[in-house]
N, C-alpha and C. Protein backbone atom coordinates (compact mmCIF):
# COMPACT_ATOMS: atom_id res chain seq x y z
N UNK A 1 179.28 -62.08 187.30
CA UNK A 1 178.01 -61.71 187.89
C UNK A 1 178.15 -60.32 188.49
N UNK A 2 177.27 -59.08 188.44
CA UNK A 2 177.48 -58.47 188.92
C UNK A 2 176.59 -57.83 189.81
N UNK A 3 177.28 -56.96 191.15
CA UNK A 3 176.67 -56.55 192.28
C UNK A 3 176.24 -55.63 192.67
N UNK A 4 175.97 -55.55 193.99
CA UNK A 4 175.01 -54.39 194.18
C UNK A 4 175.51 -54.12 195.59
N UNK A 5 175.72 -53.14 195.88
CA UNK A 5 175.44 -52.61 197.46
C UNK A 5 174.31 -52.28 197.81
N UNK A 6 173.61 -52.82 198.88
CA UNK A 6 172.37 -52.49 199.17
C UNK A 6 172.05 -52.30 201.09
N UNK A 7 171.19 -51.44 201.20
CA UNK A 7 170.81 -50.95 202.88
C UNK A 7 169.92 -51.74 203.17
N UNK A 8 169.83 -52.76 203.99
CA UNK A 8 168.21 -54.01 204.50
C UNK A 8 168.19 -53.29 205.85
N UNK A 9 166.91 -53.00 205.98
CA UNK A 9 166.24 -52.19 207.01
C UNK A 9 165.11 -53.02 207.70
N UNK A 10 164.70 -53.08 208.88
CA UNK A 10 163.83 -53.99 209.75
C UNK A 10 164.12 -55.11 209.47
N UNK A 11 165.19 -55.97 209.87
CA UNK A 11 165.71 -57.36 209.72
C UNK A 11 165.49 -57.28 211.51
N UNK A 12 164.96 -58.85 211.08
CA UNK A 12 165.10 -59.80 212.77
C UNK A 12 166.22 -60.04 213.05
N UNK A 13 166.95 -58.97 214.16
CA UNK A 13 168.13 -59.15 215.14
C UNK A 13 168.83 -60.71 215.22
N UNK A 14 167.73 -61.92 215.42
CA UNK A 14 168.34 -62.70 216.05
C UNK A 14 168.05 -63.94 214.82
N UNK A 15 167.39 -63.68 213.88
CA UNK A 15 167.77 -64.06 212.35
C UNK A 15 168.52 -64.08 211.54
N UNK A 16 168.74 -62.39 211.68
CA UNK A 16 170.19 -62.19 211.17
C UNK A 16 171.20 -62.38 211.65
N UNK A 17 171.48 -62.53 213.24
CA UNK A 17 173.08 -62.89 213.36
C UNK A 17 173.12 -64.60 213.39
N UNK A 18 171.84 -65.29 213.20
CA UNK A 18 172.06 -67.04 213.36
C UNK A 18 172.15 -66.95 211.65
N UNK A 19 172.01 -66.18 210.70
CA UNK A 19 172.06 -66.30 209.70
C UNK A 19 173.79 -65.91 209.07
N UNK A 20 173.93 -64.84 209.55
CA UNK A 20 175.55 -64.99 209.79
C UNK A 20 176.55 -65.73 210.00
N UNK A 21 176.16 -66.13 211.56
CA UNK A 21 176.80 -67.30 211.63
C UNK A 21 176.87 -68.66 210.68
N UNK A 22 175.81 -68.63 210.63
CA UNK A 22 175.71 -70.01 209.40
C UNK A 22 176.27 -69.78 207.95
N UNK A 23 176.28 -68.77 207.42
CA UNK A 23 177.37 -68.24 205.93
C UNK A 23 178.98 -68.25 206.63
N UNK A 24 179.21 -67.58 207.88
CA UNK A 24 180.72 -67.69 208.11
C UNK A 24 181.10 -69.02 207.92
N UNK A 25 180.08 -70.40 208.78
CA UNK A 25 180.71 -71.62 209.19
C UNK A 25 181.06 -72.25 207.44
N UNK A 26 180.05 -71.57 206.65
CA UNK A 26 180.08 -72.47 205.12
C UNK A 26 181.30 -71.72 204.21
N UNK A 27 181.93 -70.51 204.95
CA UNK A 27 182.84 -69.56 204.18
C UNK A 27 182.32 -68.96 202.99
N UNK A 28 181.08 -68.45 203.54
CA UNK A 28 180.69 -67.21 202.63
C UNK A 28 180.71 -66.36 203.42
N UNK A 29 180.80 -65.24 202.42
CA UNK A 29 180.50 -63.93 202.92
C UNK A 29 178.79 -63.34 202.97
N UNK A 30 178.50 -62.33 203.99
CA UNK A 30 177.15 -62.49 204.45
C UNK A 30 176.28 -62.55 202.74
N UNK A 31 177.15 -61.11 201.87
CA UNK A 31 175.92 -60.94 200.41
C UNK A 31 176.23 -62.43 199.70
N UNK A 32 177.13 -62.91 199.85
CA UNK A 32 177.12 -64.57 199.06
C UNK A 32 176.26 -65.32 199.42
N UNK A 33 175.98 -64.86 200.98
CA UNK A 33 174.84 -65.84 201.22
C UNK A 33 173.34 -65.35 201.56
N UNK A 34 173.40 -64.27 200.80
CA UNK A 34 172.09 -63.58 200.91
C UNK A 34 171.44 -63.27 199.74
N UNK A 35 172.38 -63.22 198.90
CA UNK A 35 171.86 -63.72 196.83
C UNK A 35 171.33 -65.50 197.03
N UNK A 36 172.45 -66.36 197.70
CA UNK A 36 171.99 -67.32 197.43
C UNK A 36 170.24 -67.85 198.34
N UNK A 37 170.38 -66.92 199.11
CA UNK A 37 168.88 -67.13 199.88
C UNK A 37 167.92 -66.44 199.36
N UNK A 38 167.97 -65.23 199.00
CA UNK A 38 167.60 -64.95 197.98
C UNK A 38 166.87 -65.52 196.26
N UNK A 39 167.96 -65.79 195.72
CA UNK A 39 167.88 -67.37 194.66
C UNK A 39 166.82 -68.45 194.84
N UNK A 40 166.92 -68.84 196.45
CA UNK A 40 166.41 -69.90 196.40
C UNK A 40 164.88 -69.68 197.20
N UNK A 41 164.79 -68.55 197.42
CA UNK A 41 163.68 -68.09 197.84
C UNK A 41 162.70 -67.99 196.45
N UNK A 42 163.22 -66.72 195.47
CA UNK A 42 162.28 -66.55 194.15
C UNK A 42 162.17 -68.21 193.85
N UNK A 43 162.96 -69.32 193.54
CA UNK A 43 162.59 -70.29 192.95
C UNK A 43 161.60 -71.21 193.91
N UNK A 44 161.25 -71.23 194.93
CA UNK A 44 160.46 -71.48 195.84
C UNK A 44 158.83 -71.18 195.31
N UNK A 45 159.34 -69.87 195.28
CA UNK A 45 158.52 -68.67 195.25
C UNK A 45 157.67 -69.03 194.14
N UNK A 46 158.26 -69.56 193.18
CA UNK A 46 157.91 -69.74 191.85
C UNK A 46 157.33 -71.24 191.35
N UNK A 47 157.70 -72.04 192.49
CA UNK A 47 156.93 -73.25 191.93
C UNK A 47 155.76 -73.71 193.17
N UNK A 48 155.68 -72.71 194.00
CA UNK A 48 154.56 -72.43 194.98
C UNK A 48 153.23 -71.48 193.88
N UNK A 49 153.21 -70.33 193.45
CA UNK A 49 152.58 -69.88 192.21
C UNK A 49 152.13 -70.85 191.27
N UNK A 50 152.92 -72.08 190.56
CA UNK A 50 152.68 -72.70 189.52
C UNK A 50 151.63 -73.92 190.24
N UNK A 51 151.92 -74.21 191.81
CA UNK A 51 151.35 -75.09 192.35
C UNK A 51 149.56 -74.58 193.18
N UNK A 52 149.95 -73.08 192.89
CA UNK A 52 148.44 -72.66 193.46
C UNK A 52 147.89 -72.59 192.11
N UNK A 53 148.41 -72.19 191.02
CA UNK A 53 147.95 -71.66 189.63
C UNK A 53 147.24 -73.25 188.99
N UNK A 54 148.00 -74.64 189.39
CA UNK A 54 147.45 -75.85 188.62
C UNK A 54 145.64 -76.22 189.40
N UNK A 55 144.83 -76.75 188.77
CA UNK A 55 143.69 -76.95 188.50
C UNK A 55 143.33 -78.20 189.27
N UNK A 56 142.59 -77.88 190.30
CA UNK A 56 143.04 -79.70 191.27
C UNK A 56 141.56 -80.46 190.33
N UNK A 57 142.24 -81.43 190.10
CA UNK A 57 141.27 -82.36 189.52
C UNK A 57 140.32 -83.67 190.22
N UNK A 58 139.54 -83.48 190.95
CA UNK A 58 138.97 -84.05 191.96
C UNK A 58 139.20 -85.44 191.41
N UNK A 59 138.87 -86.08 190.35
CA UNK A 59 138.95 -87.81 189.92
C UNK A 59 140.68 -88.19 190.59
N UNK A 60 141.26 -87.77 190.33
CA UNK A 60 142.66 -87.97 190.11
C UNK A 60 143.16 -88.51 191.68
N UNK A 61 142.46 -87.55 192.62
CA UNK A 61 142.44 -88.14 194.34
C UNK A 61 141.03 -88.59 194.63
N UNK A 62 140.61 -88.87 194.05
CA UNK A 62 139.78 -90.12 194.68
C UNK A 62 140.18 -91.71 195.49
N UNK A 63 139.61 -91.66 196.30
CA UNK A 63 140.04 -92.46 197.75
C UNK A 63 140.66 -93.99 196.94
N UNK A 64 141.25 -94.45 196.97
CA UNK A 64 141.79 -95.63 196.32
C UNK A 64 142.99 -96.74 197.93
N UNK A 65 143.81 -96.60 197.54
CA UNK A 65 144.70 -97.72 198.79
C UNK A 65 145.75 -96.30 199.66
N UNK A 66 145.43 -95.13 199.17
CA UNK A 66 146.74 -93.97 199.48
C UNK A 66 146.76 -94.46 201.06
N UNK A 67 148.01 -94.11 201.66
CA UNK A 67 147.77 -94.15 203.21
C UNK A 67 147.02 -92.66 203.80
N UNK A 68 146.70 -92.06 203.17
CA UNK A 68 146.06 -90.79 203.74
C UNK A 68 144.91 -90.71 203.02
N UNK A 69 143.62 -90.45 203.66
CA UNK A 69 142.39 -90.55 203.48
C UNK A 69 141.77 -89.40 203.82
N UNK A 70 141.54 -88.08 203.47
CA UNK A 70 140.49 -87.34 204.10
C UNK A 70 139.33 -87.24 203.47
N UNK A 71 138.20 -87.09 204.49
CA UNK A 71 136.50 -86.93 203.89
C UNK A 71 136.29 -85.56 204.61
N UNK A 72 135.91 -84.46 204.11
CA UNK A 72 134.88 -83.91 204.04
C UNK A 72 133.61 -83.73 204.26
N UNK A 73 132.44 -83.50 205.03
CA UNK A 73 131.42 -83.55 204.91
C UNK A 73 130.80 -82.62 204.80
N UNK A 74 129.95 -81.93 203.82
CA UNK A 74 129.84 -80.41 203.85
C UNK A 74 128.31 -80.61 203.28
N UNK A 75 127.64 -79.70 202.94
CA UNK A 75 126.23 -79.27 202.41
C UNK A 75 126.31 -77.79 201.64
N UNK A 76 125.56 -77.95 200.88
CA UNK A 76 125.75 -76.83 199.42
C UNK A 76 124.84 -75.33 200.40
N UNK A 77 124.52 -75.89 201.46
CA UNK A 77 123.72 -74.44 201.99
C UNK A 77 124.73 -74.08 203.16
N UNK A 78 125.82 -74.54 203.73
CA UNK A 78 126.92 -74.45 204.28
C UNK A 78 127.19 -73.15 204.00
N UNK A 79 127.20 -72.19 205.10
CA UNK A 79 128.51 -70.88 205.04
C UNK A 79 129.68 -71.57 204.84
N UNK A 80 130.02 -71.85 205.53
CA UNK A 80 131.74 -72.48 206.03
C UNK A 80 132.30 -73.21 205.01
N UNK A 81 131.48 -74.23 204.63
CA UNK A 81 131.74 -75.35 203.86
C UNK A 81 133.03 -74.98 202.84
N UNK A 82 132.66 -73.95 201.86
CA UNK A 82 133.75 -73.63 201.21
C UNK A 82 135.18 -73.19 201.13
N UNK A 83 135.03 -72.72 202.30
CA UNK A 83 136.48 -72.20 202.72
C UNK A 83 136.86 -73.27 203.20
N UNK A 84 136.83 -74.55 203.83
CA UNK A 84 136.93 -75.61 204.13
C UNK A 84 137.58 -76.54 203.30
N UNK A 85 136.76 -76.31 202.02
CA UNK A 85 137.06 -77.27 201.03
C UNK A 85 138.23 -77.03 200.30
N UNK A 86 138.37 -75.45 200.25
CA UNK A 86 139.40 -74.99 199.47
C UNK A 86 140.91 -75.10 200.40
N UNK A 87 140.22 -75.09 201.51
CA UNK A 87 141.56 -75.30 202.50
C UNK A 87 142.33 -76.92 202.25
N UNK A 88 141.45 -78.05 202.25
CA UNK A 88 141.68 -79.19 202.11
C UNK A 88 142.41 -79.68 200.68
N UNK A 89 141.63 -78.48 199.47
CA UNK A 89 142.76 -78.50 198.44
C UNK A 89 143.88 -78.05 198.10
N UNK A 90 144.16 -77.19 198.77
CA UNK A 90 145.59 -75.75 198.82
C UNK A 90 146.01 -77.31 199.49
N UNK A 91 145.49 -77.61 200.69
CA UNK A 91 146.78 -78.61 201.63
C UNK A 91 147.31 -79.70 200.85
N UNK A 92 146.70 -80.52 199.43
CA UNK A 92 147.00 -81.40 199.02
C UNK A 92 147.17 -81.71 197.72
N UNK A 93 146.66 -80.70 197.09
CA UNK A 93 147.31 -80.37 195.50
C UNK A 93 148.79 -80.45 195.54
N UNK A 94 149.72 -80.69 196.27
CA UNK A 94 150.81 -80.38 196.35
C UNK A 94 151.32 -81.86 196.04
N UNK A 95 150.53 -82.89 196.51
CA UNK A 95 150.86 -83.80 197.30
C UNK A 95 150.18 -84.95 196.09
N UNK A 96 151.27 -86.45 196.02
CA UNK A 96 150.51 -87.35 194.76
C UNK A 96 149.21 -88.01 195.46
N UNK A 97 148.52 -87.85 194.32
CA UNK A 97 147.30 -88.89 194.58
C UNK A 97 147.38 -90.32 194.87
N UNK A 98 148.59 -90.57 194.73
CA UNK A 98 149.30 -92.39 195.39
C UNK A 98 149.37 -92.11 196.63
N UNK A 99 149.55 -90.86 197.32
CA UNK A 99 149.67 -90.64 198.71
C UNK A 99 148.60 -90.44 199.35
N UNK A 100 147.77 -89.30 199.08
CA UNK A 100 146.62 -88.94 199.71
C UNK A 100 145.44 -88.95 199.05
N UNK A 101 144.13 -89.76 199.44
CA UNK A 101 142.90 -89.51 198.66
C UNK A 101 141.92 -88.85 199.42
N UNK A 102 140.65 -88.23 198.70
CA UNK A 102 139.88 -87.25 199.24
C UNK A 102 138.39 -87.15 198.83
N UNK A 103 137.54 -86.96 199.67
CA UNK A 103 136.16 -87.95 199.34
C UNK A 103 135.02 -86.40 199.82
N UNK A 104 134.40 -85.55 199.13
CA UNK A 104 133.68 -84.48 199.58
C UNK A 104 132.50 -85.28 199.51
N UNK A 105 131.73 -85.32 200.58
CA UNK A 105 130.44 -85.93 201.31
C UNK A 105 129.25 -84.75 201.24
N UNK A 106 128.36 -85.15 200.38
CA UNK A 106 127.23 -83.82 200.77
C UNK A 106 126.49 -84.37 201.03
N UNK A 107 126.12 -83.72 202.47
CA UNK A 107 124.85 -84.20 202.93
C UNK A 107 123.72 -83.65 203.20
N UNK A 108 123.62 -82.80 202.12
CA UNK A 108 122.25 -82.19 201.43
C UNK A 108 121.64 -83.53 200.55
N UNK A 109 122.24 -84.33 200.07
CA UNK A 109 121.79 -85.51 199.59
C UNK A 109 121.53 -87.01 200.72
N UNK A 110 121.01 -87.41 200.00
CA UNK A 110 120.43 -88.93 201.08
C UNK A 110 121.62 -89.92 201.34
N UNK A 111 122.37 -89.87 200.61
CA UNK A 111 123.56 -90.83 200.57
C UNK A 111 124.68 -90.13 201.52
N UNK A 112 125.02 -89.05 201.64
CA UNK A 112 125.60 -88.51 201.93
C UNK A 112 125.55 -88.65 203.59
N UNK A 113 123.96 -87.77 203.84
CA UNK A 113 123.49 -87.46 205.02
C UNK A 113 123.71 -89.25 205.64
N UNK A 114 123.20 -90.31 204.98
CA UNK A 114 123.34 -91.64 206.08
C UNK A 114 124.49 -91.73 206.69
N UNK A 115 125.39 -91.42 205.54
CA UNK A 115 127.00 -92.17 205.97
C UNK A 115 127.36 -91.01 206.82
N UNK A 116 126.54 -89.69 206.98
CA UNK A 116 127.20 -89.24 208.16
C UNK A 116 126.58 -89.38 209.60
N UNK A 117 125.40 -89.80 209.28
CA UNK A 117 124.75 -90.12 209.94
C UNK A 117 125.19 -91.48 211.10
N UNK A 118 125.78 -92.51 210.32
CA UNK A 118 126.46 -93.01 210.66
C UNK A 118 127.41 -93.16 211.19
N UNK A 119 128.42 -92.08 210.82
CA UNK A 119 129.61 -92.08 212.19
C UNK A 119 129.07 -90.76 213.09
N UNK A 120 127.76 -90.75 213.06
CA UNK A 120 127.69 -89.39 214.42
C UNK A 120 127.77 -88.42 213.85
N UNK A 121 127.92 -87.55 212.81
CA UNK A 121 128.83 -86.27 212.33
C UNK A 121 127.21 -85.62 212.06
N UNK A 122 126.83 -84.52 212.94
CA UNK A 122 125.46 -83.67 212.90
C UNK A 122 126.05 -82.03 212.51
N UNK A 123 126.92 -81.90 211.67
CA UNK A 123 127.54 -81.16 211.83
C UNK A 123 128.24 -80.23 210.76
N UNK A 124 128.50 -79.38 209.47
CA UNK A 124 129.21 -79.34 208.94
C UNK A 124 130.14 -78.07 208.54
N UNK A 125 130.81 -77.95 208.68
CA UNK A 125 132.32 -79.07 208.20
C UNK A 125 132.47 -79.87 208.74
N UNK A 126 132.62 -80.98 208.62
CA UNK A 126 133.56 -82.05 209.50
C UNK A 126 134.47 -82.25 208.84
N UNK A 127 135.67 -82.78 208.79
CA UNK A 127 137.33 -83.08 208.05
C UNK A 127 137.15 -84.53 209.02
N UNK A 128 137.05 -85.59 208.51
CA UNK A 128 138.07 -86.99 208.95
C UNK A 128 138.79 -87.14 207.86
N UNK A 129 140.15 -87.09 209.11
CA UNK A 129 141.80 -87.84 208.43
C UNK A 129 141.78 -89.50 208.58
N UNK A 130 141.81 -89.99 207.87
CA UNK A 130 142.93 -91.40 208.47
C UNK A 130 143.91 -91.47 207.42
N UNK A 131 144.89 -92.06 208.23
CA UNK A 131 145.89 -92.31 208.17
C UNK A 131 146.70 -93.98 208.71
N UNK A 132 146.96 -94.47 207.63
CA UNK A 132 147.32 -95.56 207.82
C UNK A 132 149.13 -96.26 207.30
N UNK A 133 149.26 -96.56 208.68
CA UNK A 133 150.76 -96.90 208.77
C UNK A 133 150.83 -97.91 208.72
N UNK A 134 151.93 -99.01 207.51
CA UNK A 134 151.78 -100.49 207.71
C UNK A 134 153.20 -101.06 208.33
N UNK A 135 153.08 -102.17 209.54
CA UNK A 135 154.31 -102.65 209.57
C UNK A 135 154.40 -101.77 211.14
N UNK A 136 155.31 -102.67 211.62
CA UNK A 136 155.93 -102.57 213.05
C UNK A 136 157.14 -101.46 213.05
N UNK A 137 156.58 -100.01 212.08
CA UNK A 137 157.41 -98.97 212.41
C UNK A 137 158.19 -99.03 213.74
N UNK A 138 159.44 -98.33 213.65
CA UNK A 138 160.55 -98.36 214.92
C UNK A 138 160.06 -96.78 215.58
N UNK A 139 159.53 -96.25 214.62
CA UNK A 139 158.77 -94.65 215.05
C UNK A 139 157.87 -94.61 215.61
N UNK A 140 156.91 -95.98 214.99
CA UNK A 140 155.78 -95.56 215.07
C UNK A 140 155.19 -94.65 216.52
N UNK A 141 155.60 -95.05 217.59
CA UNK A 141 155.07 -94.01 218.34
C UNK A 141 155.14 -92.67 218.61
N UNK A 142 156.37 -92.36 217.88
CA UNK A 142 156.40 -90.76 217.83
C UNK A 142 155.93 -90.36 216.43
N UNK A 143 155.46 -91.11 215.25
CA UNK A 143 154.28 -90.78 214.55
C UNK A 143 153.31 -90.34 214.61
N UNK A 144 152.74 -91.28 215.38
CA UNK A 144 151.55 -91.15 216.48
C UNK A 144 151.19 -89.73 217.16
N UNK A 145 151.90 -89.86 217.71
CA UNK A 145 152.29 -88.10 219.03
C UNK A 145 152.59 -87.05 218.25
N UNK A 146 153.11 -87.33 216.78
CA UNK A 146 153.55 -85.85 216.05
C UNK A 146 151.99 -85.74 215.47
N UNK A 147 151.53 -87.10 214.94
CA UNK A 147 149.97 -86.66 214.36
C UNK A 147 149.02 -85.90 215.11
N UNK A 148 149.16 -86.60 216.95
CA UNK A 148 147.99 -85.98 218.17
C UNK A 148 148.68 -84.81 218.15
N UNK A 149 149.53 -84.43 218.45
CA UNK A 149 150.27 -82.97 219.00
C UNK A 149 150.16 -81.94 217.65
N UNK A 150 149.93 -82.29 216.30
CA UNK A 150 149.66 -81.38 215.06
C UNK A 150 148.76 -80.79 215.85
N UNK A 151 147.26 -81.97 215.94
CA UNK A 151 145.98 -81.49 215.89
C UNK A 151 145.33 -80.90 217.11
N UNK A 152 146.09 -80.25 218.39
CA UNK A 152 146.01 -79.69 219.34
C UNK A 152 145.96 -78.41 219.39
């Protein structure tokens, strides 16, 4: 394989020497471990691209038994609405449709508007999560507190 000498200019002080340290403790040398971060950065890099580049197929997460549930409630005359929506897909295109399902609510329509009507929601965007945990988790309460403390 061959190398390169190279000058890295505006590096974080205290990045780079915890990053140091951590190649000495593994017995590399700093460029051994700065190709390999490097390496594993472009390949990151690269299946993050292929994962914004794939085509989210709304049927495919449709709400079924997943433990993660989000709805949407938006209206086609919505400013906001869209950036909203696209946010909710960047977050879960990533993620299997056995895991998370996803339900866009318009309530520019009659069906729409009741069921939001129904839980209170005068409002749009709205995002409801649920999330459902089965079983007498040993976590479960710091589940809980990592979910409240995200959304703070």
């Amino acid at each position: 394989m061959a190398t390169k000498d190279v000058t890295v200019r505006n590096i974080n002080s205290k990045v780079y020497e915890d990053f140091s340290v951590e190649a000495q403790k593994h017995g590399l040398s700093l460029g051994e471990a700065m190709s390999q971060a490097m390496q594993i950065w472009l390949t990151r890099r690269a299946e993050m691209i292929r994962v914004e580049e794939t085509p989210f197929n709304e049927q495919e997460y449709k709400p079924r038994e997943q433990p993660v549930q989000i709805e949407l409630y938006e209206s086609s005359t919505c400013p906001h609405c869209p950036e909203a929506k696209k946010g909710i897909i960047e977050a879960i295109k990533h993620r299997s449709p056995k895991f998370v399902g996803v339900s866009f609510i318009d309530v520019s329509k009659s069906e729409g508007l009741t069921k939001a009507k129904e839980l209170g929601i005068n409002s749009v965007p709205t995002t409801i999560i649920k999330i459902r945990i089965t079983g007498a988790h040993p976590l479960l309460k710091e589940k809980i507190l990592n979910i409240m403390n995200s959304l703070e």
